[in-house]
PDB file of N, CA and C in Angstrom:
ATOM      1  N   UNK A   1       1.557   2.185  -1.906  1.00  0.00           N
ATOM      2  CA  UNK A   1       2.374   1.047  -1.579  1.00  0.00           C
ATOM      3  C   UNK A   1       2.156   0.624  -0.122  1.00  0.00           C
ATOM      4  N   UNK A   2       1.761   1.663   0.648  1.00  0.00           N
ATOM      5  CA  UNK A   2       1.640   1.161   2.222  1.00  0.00           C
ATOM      6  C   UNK A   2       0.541   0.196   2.460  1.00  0.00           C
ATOM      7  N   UNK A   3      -0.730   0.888   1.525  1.00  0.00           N
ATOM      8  CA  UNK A   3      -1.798   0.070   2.155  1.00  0.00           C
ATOM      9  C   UNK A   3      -1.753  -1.243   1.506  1.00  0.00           C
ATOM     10  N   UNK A   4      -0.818  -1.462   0.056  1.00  0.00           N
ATOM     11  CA  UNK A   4      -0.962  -2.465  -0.266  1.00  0.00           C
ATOM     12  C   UNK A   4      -0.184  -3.491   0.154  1.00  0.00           C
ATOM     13  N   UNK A   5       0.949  -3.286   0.558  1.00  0.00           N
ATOM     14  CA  UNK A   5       1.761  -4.125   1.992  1.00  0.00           C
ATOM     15  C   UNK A   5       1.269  -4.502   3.169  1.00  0.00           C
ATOM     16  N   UNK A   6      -0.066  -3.480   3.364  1.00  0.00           N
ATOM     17  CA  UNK A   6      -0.567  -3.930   5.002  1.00  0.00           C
ATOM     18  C   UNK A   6      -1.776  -4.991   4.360  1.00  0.00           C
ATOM     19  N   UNK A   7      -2.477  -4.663   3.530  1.00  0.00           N
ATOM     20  CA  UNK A   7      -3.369  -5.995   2.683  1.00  0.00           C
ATOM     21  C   UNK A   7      -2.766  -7.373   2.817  1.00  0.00           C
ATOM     22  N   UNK A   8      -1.167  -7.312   2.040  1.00  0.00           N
ATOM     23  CA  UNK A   8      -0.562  -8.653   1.782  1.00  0.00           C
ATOM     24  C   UNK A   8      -0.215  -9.035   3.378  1.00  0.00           C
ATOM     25  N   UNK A   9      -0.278  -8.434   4.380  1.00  0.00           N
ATOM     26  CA  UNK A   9      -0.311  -8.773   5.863  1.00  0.00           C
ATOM     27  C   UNK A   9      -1.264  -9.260   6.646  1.00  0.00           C
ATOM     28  N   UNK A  10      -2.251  -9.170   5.823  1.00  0.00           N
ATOM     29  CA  UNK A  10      -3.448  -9.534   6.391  1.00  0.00           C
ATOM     30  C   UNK A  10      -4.385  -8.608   7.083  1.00  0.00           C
ATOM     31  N   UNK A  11      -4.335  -7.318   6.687  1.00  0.00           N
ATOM     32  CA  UNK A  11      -5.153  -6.049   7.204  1.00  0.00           C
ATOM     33  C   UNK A  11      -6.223  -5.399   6.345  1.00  0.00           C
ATOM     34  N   UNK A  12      -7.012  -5.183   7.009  1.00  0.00           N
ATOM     35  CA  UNK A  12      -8.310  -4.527   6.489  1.00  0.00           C
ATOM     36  C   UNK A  12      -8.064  -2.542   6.314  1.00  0.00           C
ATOM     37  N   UNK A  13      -7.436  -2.332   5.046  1.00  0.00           N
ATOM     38  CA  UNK A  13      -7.390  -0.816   5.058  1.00  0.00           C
ATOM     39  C   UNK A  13      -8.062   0.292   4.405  1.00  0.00           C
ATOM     40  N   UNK A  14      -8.592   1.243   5.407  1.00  0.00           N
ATOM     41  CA  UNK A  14      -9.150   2.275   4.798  1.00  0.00           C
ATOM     42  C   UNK A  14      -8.372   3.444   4.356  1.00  0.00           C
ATOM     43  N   UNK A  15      -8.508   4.244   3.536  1.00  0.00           N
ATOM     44  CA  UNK A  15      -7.954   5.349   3.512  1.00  0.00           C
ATOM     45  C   UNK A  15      -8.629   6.871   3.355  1.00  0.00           C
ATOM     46  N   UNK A  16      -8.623   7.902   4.353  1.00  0.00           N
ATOM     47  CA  UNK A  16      -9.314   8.734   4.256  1.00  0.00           C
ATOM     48  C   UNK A  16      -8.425  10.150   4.008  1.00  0.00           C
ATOM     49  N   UNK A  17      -8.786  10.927   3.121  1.00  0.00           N
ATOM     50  CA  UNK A  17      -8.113  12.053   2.475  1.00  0.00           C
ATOM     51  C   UNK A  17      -8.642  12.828   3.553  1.00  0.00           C
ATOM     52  N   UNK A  18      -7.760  13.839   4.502  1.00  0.00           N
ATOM     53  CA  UNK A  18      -8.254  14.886   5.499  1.00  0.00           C
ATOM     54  C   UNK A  18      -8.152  16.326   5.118  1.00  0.00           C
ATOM     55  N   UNK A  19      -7.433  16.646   4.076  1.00  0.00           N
ATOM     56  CA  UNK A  19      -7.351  17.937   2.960  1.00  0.00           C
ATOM     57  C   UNK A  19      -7.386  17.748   1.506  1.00  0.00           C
ATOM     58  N   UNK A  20      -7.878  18.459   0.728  1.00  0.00           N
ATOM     59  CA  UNK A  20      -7.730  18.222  -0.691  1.00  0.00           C
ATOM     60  C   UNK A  20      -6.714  18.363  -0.814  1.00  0.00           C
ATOM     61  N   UNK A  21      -5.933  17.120  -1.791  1.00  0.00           N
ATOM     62  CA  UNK A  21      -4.646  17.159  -2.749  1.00  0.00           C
ATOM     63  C   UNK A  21      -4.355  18.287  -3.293  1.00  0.00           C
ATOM     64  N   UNK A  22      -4.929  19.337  -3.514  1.00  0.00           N
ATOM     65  CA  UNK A  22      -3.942  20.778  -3.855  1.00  0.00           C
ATOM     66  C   UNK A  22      -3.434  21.542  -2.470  1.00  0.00           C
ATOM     67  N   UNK A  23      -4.248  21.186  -1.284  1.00  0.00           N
ATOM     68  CA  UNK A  23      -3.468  21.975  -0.775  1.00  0.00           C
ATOM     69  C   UNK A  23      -2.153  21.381  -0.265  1.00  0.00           C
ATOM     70  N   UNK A  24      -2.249  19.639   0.130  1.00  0.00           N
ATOM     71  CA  UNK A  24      -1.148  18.900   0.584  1.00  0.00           C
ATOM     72  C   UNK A  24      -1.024  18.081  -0.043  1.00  0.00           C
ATOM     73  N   UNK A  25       0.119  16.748  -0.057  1.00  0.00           N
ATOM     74  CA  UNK A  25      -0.078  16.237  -0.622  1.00  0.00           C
ATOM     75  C   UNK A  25       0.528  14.945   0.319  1.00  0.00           C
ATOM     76  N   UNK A  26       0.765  14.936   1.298  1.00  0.00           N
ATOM     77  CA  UNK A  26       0.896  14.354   2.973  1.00  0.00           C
ATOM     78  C   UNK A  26      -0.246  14.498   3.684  1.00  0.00           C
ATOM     79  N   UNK A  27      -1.734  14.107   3.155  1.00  0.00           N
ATOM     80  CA  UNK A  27      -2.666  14.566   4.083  1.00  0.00           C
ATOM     81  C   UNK A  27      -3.518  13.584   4.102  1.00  0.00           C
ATOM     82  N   UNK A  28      -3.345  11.918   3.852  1.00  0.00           N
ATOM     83  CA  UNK A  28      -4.372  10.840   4.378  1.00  0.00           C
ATOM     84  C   UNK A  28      -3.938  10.317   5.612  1.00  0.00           C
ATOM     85  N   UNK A  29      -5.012   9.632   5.816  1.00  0.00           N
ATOM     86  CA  UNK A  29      -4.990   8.883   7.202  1.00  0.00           C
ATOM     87  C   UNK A  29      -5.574   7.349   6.595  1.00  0.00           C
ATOM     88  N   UNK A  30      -4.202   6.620   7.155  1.00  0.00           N
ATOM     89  CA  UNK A  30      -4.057   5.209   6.701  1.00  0.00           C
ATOM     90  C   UNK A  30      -5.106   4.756   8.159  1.00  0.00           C
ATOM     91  N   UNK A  31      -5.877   3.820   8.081  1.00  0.00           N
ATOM     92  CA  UNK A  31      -6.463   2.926   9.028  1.00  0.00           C
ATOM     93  C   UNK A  31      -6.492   1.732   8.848  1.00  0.00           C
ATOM     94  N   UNK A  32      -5.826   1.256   9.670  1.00  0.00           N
ATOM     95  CA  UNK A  32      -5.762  -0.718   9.144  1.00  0.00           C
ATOM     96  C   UNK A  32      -6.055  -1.631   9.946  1.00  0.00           C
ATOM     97  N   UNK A  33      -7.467  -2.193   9.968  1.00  0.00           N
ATOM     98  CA  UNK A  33      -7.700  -3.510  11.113  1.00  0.00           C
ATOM     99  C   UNK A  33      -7.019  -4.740  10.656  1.00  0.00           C
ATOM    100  N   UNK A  34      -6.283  -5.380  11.902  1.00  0.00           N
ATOM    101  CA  UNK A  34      -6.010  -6.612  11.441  1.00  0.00           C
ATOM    102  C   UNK A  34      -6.968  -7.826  11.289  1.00  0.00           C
ATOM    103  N   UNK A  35      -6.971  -8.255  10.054  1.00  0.00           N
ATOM    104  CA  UNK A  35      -8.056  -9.554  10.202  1.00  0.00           C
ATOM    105  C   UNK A  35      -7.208 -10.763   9.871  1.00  0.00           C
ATOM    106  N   UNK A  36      -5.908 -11.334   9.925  1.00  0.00           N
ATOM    107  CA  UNK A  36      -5.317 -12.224   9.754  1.00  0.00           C
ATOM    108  C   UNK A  36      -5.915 -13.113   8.747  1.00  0.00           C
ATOM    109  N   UNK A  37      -6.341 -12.399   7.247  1.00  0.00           N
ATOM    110  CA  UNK A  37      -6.767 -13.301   6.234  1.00  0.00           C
ATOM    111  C   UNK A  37      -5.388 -11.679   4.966  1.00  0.00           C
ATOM    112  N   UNK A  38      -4.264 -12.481   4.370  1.00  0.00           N
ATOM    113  CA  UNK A  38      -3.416 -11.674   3.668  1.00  0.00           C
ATOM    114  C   UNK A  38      -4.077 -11.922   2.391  1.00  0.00           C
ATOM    115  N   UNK A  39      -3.455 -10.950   1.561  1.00  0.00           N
ATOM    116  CA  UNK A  39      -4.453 -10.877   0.246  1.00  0.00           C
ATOM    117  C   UNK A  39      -3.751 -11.015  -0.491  1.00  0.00           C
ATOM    118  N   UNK A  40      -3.088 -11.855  -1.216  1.00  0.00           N
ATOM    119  CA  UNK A  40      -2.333 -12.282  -2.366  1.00  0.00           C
ATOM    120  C   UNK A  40      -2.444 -11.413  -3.519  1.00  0.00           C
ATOM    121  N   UNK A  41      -2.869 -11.157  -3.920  1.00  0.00           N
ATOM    122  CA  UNK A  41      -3.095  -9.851  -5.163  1.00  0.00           C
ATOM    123  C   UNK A  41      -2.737  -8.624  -4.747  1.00  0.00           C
ATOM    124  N   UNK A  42      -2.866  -8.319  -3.286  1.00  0.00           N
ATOM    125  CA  UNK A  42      -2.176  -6.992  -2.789  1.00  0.00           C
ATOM    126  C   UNK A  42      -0.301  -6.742  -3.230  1.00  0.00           C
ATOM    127  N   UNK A  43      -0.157  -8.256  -2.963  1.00  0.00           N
ATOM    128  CA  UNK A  43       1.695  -8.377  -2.896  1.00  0.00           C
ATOM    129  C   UNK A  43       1.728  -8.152  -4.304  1.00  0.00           C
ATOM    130  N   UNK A  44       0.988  -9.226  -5.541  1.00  0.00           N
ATOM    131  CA  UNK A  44       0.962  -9.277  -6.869  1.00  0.00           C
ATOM    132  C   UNK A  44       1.374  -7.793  -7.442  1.00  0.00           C
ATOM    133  N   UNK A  45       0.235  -6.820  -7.052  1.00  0.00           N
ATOM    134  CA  UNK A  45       0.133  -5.324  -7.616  1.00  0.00           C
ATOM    135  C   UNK A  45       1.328  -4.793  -7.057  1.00  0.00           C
ATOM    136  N   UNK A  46       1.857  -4.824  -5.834  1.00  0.00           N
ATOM    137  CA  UNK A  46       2.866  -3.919  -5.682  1.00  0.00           C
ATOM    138  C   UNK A  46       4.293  -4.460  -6.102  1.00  0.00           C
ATOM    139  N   UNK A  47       4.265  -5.656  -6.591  1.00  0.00           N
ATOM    140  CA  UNK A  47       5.650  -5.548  -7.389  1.00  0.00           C
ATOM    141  C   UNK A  47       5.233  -5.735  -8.776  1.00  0.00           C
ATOM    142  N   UNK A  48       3.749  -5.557  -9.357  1.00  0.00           N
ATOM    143  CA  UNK A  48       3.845  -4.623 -10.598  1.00  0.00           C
ATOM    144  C   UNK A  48       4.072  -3.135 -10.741  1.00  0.00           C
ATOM    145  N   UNK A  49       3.731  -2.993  -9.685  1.00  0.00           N
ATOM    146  CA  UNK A  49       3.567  -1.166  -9.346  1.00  0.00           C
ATOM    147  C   UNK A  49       5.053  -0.983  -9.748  1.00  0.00           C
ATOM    148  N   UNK A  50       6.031  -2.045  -8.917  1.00  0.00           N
ATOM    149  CA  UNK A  50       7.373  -1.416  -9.012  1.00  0.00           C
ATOM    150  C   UNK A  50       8.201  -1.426 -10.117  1.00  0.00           C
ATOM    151  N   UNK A  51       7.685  -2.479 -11.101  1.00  0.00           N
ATOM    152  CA  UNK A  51       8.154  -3.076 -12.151  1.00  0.00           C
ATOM    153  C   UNK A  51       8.111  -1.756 -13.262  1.00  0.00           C
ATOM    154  N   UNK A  52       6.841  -1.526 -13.312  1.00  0.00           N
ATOM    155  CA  UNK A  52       6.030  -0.556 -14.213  1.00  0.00           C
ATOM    156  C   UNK A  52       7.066   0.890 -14.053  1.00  0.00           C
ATOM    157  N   UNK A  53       7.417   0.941 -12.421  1.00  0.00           N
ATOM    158  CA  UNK A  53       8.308   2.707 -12.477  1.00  0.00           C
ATOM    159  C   UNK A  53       9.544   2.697 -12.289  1.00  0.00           C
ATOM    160  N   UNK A  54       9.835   1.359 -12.743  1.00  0.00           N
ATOM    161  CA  UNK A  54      11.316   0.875 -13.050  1.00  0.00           C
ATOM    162  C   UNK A  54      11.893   0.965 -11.873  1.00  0.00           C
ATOM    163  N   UNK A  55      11.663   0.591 -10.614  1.00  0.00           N
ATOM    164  CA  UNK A  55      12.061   0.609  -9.162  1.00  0.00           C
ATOM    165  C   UNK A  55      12.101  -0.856  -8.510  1.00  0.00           C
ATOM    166  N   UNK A  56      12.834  -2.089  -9.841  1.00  0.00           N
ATOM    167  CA  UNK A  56      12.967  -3.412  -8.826  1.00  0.00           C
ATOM    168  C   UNK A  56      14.057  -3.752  -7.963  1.00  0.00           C
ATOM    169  N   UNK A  57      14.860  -2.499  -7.840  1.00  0.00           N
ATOM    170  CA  UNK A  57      15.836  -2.362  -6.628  1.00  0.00           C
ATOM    171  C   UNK A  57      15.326  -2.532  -5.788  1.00  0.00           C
ATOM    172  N   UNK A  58      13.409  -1.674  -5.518  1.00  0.00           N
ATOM    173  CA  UNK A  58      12.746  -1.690  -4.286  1.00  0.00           C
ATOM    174  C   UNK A  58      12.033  -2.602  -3.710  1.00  0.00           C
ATOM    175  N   UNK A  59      12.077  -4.031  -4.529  1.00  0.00           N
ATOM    176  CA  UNK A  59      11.511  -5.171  -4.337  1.00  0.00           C
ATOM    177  C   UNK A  59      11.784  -5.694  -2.582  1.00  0.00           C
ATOM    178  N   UNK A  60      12.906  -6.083  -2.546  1.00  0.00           N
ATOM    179  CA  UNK A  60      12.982  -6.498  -1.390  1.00  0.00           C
ATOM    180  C   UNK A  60      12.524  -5.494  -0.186  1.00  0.00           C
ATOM    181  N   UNK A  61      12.130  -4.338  -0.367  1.00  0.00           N
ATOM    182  CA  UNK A  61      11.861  -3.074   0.559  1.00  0.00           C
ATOM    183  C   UNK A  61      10.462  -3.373   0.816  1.00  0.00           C
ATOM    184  N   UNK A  62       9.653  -3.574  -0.172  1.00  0.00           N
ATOM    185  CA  UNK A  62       8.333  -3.383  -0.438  1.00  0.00           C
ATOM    186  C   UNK A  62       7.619  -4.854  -0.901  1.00  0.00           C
ATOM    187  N   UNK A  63       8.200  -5.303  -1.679  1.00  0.00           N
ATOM    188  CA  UNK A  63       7.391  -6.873  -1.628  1.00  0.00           C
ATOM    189  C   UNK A  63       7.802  -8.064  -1.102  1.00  0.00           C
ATOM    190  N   UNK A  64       7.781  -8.298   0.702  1.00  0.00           N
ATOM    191  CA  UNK A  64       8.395  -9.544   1.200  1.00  0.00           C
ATOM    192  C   UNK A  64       7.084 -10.154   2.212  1.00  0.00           C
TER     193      UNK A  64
END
């Protein structure tokens, strides 16, 4: 949900895993250049994302 909020902002994001998922599961590193071009399909997916896990309480949190 983060990187896809910083997309609909207009950011360029990478994401790099720094431990394998068994041992943590708190262990990427978000990187986000701003390029002031937002990505409309980023916002789209994350209030399907929310729809889908029955979390549209979290709409206004996550898709504005």
């Amino acid at each position: 949900m983060r990187c896809l909020l910083l997309e609909a902002h207009g950011y360029q994001v990478s994401v790099t895993e720094l431990v394998g998922w068994e041992h943590s599961l708190k262990n990427e590193l978000i990187i986000a250049r701003h390029t002031g071009q937002p990505r409309g399909n980023a916002r789209e997916r994350a209030g399907e994302i929310l729809g889908q896990l029955g979390l549209e309480s979290l709409r206004e949190r996550f898709v504005y």
